[in-house]
C-alpha atoms as a PDB file:
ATOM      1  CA  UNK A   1       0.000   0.000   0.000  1.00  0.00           C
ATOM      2  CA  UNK A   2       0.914   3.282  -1.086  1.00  0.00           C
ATOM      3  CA  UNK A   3       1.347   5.827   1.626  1.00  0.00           C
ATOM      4  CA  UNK A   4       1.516   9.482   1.311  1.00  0.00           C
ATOM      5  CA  UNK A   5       4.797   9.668   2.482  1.00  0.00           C
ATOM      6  CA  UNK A   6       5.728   7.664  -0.475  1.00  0.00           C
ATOM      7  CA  UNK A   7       3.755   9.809  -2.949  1.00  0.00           C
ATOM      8  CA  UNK A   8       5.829  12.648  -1.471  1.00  0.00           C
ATOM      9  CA  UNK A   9       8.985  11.266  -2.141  1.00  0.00           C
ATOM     10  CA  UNK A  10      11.894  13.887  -1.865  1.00  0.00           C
ATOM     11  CA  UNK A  11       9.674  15.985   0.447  1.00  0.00           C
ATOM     12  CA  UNK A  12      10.955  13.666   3.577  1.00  0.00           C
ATOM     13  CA  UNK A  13      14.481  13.646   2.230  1.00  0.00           C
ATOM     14  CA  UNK A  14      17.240  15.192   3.979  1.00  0.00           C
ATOM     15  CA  UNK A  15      17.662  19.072   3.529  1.00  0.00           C
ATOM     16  CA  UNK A  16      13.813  19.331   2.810  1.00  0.00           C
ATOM     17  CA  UNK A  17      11.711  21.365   5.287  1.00  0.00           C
ATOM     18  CA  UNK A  18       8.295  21.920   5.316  1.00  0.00           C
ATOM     19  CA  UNK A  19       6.129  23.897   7.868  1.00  0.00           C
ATOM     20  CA  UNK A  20       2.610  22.139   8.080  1.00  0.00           C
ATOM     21  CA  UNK A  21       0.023  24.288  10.416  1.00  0.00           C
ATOM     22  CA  UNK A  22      -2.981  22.191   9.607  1.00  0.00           C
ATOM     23  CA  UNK A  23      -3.474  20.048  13.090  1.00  0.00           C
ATOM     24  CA  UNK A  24      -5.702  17.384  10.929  1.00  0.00           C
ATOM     25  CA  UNK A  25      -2.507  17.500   8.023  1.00  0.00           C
ATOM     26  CA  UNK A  26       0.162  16.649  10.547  1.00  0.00           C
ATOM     27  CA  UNK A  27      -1.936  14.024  12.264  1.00  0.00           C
ATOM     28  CA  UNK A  28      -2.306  12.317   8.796  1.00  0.00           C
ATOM     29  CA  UNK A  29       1.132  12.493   7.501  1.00  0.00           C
ATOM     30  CA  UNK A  30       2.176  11.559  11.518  1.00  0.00           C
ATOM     31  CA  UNK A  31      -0.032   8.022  10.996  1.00  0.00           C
ATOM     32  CA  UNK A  32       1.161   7.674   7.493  1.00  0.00           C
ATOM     33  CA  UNK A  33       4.820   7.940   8.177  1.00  0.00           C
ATOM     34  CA  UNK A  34       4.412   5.148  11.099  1.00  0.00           C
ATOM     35  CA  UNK A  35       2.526   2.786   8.602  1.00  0.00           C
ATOM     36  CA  UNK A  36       5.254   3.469   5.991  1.00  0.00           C
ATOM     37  CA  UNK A  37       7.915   2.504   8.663  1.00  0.00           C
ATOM     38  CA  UNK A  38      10.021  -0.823   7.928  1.00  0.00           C
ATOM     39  CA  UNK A  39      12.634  -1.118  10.634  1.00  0.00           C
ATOM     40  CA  UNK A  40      12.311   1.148  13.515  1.00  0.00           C
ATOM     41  CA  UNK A  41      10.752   4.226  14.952  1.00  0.00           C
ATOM     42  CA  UNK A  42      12.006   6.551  17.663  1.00  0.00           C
ATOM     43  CA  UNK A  43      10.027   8.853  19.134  1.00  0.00           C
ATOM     44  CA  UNK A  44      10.221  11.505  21.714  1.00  0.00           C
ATOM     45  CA  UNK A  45       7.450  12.877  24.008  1.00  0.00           C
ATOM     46  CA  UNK A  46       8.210  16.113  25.731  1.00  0.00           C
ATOM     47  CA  UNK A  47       5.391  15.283  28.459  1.00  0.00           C
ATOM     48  CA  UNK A  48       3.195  12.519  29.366  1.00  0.00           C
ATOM     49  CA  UNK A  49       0.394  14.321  27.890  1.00  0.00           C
ATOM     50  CA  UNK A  50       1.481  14.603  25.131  1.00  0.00           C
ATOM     51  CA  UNK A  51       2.004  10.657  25.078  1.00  0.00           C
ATOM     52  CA  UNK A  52      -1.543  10.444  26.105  1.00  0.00           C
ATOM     53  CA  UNK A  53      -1.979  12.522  23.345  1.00  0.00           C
ATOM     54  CA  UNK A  54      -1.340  10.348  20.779  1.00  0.00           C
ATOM     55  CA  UNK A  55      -2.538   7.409  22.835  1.00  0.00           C
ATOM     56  CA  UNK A  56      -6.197   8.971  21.991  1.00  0.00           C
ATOM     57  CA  UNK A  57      -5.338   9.345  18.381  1.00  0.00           C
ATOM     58  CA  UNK A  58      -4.527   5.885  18.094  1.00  0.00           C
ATOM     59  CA  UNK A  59      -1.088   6.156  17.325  1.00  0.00           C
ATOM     60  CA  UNK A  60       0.398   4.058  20.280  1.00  0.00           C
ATOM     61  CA  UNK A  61      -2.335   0.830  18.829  1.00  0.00           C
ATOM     62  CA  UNK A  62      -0.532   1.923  15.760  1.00  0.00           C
ATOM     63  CA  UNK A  63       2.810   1.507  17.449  1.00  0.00           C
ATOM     64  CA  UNK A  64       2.526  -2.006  19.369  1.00  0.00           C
ATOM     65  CA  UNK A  65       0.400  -3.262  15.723  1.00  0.00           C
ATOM     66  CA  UNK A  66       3.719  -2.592  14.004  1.00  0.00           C
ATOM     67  CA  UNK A  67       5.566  -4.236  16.381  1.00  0.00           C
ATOM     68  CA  UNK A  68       4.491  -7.392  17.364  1.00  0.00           C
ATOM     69  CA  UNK A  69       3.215  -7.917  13.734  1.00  0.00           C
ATOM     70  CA  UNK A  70       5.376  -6.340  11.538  1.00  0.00           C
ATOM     71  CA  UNK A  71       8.640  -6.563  13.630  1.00  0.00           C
ATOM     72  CA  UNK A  72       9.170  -2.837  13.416  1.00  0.00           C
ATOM     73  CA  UNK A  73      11.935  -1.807  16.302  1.00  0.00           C
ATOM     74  CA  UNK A  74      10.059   1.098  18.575  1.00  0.00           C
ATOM     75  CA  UNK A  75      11.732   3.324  20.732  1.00  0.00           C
ATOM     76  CA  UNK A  76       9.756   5.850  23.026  1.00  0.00           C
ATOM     77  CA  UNK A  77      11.272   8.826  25.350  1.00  0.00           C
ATOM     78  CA  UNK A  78       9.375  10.915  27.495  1.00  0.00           C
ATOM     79  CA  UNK A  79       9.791  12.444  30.783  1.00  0.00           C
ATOM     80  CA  UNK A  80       7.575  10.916  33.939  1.00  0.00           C
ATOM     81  CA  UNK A  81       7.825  14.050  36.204  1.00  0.00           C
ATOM     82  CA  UNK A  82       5.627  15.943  34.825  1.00  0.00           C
ATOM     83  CA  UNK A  83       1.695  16.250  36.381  1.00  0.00           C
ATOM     84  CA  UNK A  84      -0.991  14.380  34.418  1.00  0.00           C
ATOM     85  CA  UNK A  85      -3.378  17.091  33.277  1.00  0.00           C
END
């Protein structure tokens, strides 16, 4: 399956920089870049919320899907000392 990081092509390349302000846009391209993923992702969280964040969205299903089926490495940083809000 084609994803729309792969339609993009050069736009993800090194020395290519795009500014995206459309919340809905980045959430797309976020989900289609971790489906496009064939070895590992890294990812850092500045807060838990914002891990929470993207547990809401779906993205962390998205995560342990692509590992325990796919066999794609993940790798997750955030900080625990911040409060819950």
């Amino acid at each position: 399956m084609e994803t729309e990081a792969d339609k993009r092509g050069g736009e993800f390349a090194l020395g290519s920089t795009e500014v995206i302000r459309n919340r809905k846009e980045v959430q797309r391209l976020f989900i289609d870049i971790v489906k496009s993923a064939e070895h590992e992702i890294l990812l850092i969280f500045r807060t838990v919320n914002s891990f929470l964040r993207e547990q809401r969205l779906g993205i962390i299903s998205l995560l342990k899907y692509d590992s325990t089926e796919r066999g794609v490495n993940i790798k997750l940083l955030y900080r625990l000392r911040y409060y819950i809000r």
